[in-house]
Protein backbone atom coordinates (compact mmCIF):
# COMPACT_ATOMS: atom_id res chain seq x y z
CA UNK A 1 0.00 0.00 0.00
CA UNK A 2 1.30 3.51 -1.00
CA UNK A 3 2.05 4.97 2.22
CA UNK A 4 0.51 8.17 1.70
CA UNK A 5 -2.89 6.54 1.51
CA UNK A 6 -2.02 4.75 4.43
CA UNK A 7 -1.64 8.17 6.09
CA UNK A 8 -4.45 9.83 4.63
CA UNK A 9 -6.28 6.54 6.27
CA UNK A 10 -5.03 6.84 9.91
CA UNK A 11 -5.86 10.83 9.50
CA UNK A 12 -9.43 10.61 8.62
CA UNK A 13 -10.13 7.68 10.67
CA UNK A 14 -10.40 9.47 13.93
CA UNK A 15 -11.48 12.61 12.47
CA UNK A 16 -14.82 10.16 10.76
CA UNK A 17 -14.94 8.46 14.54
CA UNK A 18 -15.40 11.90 16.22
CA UNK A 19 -17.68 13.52 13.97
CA UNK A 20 -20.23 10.32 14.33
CA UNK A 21 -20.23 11.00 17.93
CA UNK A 22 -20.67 14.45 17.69
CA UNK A 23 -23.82 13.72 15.45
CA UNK A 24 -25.05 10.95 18.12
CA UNK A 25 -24.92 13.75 20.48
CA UNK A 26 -26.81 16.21 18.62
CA UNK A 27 -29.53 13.68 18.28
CA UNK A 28 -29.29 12.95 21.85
CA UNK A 29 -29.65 16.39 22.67
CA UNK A 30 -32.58 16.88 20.52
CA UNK A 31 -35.64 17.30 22.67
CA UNK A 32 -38.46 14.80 22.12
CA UNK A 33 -41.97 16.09 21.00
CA UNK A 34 -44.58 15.53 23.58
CA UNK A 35 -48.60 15.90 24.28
CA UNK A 36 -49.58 16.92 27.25
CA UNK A 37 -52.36 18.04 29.60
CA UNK A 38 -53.03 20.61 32.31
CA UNK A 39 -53.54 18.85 35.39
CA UNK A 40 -57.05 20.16 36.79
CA UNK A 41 -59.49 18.65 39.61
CA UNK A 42 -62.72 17.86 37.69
CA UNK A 43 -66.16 16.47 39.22
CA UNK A 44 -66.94 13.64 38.34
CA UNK A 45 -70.09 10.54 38.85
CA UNK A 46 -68.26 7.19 39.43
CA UNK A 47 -69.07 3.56 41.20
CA UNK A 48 -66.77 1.12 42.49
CA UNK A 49 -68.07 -2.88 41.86
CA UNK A 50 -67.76 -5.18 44.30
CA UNK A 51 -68.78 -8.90 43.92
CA UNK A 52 -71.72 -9.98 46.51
CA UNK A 53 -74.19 -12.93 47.44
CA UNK A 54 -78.02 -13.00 48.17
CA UNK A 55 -79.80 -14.48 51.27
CA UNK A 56 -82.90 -14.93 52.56
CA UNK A 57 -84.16 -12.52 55.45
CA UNK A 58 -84.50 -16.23 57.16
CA UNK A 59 -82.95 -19.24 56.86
CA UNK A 60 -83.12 -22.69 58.55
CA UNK A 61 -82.16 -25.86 57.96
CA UNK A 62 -85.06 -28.60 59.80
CA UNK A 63 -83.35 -31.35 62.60
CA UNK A 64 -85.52 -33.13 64.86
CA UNK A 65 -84.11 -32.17 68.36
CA UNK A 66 -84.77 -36.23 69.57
CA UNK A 67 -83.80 -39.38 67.98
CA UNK A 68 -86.82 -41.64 67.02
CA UNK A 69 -89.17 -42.64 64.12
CA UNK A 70 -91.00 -40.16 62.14
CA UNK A 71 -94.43 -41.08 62.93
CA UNK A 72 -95.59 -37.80 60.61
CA UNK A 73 -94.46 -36.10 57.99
CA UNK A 74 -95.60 -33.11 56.38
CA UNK A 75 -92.86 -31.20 54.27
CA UNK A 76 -94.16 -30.94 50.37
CA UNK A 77 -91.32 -30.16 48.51
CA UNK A 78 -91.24 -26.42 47.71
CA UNK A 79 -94.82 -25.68 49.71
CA UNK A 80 -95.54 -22.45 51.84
CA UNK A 81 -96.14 -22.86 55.37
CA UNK A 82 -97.43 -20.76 58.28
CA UNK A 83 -95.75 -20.36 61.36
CA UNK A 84 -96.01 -23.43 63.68
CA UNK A 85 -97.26 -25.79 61.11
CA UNK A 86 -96.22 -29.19 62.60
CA UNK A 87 -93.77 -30.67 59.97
CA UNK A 88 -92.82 -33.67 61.45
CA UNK A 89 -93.58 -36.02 64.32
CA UNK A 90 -91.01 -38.13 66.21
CA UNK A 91 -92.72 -41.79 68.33
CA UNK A 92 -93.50 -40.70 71.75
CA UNK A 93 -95.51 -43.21 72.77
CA UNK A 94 -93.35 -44.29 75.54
CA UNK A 95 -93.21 -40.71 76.76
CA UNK A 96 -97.52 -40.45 76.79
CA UNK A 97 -97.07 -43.37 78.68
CA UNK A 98 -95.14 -41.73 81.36
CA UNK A 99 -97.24 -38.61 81.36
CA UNK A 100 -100.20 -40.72 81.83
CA UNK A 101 -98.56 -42.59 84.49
CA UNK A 102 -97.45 -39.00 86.16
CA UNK A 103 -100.82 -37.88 85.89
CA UNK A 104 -102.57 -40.98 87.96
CA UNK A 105 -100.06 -40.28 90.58
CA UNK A 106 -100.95 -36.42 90.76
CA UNK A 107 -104.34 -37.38 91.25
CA UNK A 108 -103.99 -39.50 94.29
CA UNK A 109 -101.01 -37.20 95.56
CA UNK A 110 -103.43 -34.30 95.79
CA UNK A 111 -106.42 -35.91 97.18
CA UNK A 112 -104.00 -37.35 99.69
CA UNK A 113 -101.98 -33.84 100.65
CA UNK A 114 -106.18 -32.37 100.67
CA UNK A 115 -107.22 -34.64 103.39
CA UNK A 116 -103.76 -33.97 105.51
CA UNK A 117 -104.87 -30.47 105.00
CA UNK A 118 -108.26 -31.03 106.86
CA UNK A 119 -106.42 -33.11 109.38
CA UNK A 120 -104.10 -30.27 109.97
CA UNK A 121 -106.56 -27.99 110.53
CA UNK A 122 -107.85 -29.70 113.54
CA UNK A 123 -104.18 -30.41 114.60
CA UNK A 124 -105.05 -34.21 113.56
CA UNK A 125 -101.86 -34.95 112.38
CA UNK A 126 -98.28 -33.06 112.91
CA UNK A 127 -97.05 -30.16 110.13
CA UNK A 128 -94.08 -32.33 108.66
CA UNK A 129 -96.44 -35.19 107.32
CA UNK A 130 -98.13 -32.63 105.75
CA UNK A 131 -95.37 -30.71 104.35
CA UNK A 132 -94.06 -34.39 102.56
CA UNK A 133 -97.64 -35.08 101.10
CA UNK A 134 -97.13 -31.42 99.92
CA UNK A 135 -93.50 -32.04 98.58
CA UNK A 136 -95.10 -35.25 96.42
CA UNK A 137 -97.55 -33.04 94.83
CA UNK A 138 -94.94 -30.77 93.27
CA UNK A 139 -92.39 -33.30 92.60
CA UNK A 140 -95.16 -35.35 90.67
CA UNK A 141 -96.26 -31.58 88.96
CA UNK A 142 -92.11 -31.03 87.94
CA UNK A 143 -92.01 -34.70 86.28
CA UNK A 144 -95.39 -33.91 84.21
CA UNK A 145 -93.41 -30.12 83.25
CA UNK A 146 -90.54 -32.35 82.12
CA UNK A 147 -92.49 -34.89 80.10
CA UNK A 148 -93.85 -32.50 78.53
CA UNK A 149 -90.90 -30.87 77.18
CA UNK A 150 -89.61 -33.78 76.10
CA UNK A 151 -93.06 -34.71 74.07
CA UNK A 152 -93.36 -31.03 72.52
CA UNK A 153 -88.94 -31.65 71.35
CA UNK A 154 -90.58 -34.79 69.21
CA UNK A 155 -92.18 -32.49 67.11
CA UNK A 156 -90.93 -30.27 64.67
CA UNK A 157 -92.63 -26.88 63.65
CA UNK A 158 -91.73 -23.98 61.48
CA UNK A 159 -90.38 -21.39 62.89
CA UNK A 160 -91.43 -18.77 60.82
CA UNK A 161 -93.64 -18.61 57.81
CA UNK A 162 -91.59 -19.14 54.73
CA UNK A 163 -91.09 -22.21 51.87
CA UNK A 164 -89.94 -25.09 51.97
CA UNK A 165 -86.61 -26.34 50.62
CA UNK A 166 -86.62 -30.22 48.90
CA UNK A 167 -87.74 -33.41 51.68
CA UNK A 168 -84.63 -35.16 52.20
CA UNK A 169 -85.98 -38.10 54.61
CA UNK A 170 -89.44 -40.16 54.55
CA UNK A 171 -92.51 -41.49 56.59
CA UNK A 172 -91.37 -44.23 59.07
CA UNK A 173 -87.21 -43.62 59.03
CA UNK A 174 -85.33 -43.38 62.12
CA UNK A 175 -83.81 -39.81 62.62
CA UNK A 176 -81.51 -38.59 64.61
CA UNK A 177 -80.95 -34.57 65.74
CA UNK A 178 -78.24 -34.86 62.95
CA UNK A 179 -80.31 -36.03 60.17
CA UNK A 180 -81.84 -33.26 58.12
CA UNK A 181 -85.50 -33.05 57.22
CA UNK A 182 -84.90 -30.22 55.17
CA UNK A 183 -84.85 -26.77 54.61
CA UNK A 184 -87.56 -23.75 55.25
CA UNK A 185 -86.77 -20.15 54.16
CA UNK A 186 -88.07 -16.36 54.29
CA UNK A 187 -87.70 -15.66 50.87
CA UNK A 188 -89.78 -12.67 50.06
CA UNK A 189 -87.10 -10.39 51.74
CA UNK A 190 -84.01 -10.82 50.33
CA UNK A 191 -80.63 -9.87 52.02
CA UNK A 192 -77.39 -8.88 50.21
CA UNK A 193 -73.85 -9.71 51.94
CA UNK A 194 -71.06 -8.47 50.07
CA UNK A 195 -67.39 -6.80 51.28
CA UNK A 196 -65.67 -3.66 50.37
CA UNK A 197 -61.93 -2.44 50.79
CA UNK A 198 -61.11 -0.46 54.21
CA UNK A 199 -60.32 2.33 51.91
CA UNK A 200 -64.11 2.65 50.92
CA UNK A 201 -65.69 2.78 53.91
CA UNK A 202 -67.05 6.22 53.29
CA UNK A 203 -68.95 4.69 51.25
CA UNK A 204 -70.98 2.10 53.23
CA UNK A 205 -72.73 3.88 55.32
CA UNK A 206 -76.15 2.60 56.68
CA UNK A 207 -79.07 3.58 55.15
CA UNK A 208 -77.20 4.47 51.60
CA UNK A 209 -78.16 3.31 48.67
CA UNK A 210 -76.88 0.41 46.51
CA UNK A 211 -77.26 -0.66 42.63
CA UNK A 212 -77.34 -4.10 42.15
CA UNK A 213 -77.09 -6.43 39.11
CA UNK A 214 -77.11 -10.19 38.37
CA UNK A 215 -75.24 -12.23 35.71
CA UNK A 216 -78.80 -13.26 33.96
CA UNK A 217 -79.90 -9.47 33.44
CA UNK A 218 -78.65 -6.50 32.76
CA UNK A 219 -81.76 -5.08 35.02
CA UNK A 220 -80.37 -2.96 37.68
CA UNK A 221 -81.99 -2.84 40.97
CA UNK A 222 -81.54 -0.84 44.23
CA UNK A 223 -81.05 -1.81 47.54
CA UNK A 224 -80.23 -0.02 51.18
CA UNK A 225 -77.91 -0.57 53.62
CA UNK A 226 -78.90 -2.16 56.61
CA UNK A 227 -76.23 -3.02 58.87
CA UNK A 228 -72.36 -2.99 58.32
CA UNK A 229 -69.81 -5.15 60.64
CA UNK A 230 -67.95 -3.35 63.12
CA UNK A 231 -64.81 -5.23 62.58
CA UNK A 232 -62.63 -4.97 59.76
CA UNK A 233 -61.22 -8.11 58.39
CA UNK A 234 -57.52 -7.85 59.84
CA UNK A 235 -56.53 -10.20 56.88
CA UNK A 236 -58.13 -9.15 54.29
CA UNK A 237 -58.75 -5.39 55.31
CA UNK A 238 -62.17 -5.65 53.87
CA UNK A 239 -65.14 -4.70 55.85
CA UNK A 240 -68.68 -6.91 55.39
CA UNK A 241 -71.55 -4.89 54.45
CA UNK A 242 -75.56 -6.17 54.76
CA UNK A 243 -78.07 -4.48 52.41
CA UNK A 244 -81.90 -5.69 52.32
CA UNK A 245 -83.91 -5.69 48.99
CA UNK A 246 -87.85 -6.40 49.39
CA UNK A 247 -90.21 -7.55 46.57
CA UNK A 248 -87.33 -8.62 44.61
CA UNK A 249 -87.68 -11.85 42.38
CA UNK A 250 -84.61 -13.23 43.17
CA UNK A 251 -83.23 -16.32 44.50
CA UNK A 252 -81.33 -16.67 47.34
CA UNK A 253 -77.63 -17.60 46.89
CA UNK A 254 -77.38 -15.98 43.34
CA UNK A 255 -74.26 -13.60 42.67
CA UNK A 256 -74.91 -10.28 42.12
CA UNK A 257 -72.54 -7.47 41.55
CA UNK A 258 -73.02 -4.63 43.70
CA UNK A 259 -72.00 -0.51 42.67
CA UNK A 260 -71.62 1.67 45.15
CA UNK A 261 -71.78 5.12 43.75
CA UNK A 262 -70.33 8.00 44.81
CA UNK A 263 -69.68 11.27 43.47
CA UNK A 264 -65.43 12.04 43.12
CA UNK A 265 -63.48 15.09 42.08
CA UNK A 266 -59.73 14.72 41.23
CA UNK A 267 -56.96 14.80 38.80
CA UNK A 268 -57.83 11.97 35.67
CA UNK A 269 -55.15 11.13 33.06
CA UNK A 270 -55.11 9.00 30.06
CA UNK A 271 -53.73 5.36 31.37
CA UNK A 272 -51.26 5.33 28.87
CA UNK A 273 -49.92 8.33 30.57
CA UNK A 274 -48.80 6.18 33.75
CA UNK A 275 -45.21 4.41 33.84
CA UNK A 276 -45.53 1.12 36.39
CA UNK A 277 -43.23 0.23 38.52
CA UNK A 278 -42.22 -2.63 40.48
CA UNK A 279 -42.92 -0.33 43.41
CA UNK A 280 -44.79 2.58 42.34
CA UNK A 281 -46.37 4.43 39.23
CA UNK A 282 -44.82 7.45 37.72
CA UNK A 283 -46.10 10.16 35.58
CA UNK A 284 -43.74 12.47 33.60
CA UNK A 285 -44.22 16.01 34.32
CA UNK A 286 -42.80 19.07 32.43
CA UNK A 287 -40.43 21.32 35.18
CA UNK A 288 -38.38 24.25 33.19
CA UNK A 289 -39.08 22.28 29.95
CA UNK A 290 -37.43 19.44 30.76
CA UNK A 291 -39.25 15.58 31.93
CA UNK A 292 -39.49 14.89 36.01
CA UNK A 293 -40.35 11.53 36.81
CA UNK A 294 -42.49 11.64 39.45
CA UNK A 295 -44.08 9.06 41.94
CA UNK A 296 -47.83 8.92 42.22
CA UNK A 297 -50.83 7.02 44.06
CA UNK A 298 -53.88 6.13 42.13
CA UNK A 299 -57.61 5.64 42.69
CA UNK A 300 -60.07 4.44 40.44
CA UNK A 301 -59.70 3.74 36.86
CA UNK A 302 -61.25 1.78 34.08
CA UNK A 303 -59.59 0.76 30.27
CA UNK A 304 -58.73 4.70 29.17
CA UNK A 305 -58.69 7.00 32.31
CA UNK A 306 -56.83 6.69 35.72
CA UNK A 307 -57.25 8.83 38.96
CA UNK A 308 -54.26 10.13 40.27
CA UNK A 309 -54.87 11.22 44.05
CA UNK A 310 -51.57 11.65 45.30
CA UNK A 311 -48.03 12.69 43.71
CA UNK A 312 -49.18 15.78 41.33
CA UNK A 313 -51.22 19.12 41.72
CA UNK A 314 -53.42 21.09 39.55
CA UNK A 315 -51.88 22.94 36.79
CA UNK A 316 -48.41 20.76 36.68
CA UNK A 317 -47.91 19.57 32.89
CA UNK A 318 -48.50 15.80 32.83
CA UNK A 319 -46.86 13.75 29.38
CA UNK A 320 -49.40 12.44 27.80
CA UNK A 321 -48.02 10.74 24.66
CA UNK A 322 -44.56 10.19 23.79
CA UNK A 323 -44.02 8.78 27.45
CA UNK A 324 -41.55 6.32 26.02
CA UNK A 325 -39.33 8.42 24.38
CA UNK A 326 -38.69 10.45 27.85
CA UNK A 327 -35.63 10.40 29.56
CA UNK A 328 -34.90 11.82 33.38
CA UNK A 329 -33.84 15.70 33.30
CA UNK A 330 -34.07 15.39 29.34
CA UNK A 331 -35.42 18.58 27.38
CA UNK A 332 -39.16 18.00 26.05
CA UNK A 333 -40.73 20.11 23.70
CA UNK A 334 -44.61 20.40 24.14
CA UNK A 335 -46.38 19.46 20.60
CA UNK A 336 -50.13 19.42 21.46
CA UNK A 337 -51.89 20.73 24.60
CA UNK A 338 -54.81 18.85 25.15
CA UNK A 339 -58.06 19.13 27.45
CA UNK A 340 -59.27 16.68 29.53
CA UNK A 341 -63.03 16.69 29.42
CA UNK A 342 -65.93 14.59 30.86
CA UNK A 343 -66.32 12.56 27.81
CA UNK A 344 -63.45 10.46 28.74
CA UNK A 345 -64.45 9.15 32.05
CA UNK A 346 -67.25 7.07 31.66
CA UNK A 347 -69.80 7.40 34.66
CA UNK A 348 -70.25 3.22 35.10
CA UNK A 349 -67.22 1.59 34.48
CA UNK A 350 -64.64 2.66 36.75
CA UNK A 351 -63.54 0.48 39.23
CA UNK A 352 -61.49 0.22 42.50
CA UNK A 353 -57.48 0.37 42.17
């Protein structure tokens, strides 16, 4: 090789090296275009869905509370009863037995403790054989009180008036307290249990008003808080909420989804506006023209808008678009300013973070 090529070569080399890196630079340098908004609190209609279960204002399932065969049996499968229809008899025969044993003994006990009485009168006879004809009379009276109980636990009544549930025994079996007749229920008042994160307890407040919706219709019904637990689930952090809904045609145990609306004003961004992190979310905002990365807290969101509630203030300059392109402390220049408006967060289908 001529060796003035091969020092024009080792000249121009470097000088080529250098002036790509001066270009790569430059580019670096460049700022990138952006969108952005103009963080602003706006008012906005929202609901948070939460996943719930219906139950019947009352519930029971039907034991016997003795062990013996069903002499009776009166539970139609799905039938309405009143309140202390007789369901089901248990054998007590041995028991009437007793009682009418009891009951020939009471009668001789008290026409014996009557004629002590006379006799006492007339000091015929001293105050202690009285006082043990006395003492039969009641003992006799307290074994008749127990028979009794034990004669009204061999049958089984309804409790309340409700339906029935499906007969799971029949006529003539031997049952046992643990065997189950079956089922009676209150189903005309219908109650809803469902639970809500602690951060939402603002929004279960009794007497407030719930919309409710099952997976076989989109119908939307209402309902009202009745009662809310006291204790929050240490676990779980979730606190169990009761709500009642009357004349509703619905059957107990469905799953219903239940919104609980409430009314929010705060900062919303586009979702493609937030970075996440293994640890937080970020949002890029615009300080002296050049990108901040800042750490934020969200709150509700849905598919295209996110709440951010902590981390940013009204009137910073929030990246919108271009988010990718955005380097820390890097110069940004602002391409389109755009509004956020109502139109972009939908009043049904936000949900909880």
């Amino acid at each position: 090789m001529n060796r003035k090529v091969y020092v024009f070569i080792l000249l121009t080399v470097p000088v080529l090296f250098s002036c790509h890196r001066k270009a790569e630079k430059v580019r670096t340098n460049l700022p990138v275009s952006v969108d952005v908004i103009i963080a602003a609190k706006v008012h906005f209609p929202s609901s948070i869905e939460v996943n719930g279960e219906t139950l019947s204002e009352e519930m029971i399932e039907l034991h016997p509370e003795i062990s013996g065969r069903l002499t009776y049996l009166n539970i139609p499968d799905g039938a309405v009863v009143q309140k202390g229809t007789v369901l089901a008899k248990i054998n007590d025969a041995d028991l009437q037995a007793q009682l009418e044993q009891q009951k020939v003994q009471l009668d001789l006990a008290l026409k014996t403790e009557q004629r002590l009485k006379e006799l006492l009168a007339v000091n015929g006879i001293n105050q202690s054989d009285y006082d043990a004809a006395l003492s039969q009379v009641n003992s006799i009276k307290a074994n008749i009180k127990v028979l009794d109980a034990q004669i009204d636990k061999s049958v089984v009544r309804a409790a309340f008036s409700g339906k029935l549930g499906l007969r799971m025994v029949s006529p003539g079996a031997y049952v046992t307290p643990q065997t189950l007749l079956g089922t009676l229920q209150e189903a005309d008042n219908i109650k809803i249990d469902f639970t809500v994160p602690e951060f939402y307890a603002n929004l279960t407040k009794v007497g407030n008003t719930i919309t409710i919706q099952t997976n076989e219709s989109d119908k939307k019904q209402t309902a009202v808080i009745s009662a809310i637990e006291p204790q929050i689930n240490v676990a779980s952090r979730n606190i169990k909420v009761r709500a009642r809904l009357k004349d509703a045609k619905i059957s107990p145990g469905t799953f219903v989804k239940v919104l609980l609306n409430k009314d929010e004003e705060g900062i919303i961004v586009p979702s493609n506006a937030l970075i996440p992190d293994a640890t937080s979310n970020q949002v890029v905002v615009i300080k002296k023209r050049k990108a901040v990365f800042v750490n934020v807290e969200t709150g509700i969101r849905n598919a295209d808008v996110v709440e951010l509630s902590k981390g940013v203030n009204s009137g910073d300059t929030i990246v919108v678009s271009g988010v990718l392109f955005v380097r820390p402390n890097s110069f940004v220049k602002i391409r389109n300013i755009k509004t956020q408006t109502m139109a972009s967060v939908p009043d049904s289908n936000l949900v909880s973070k």
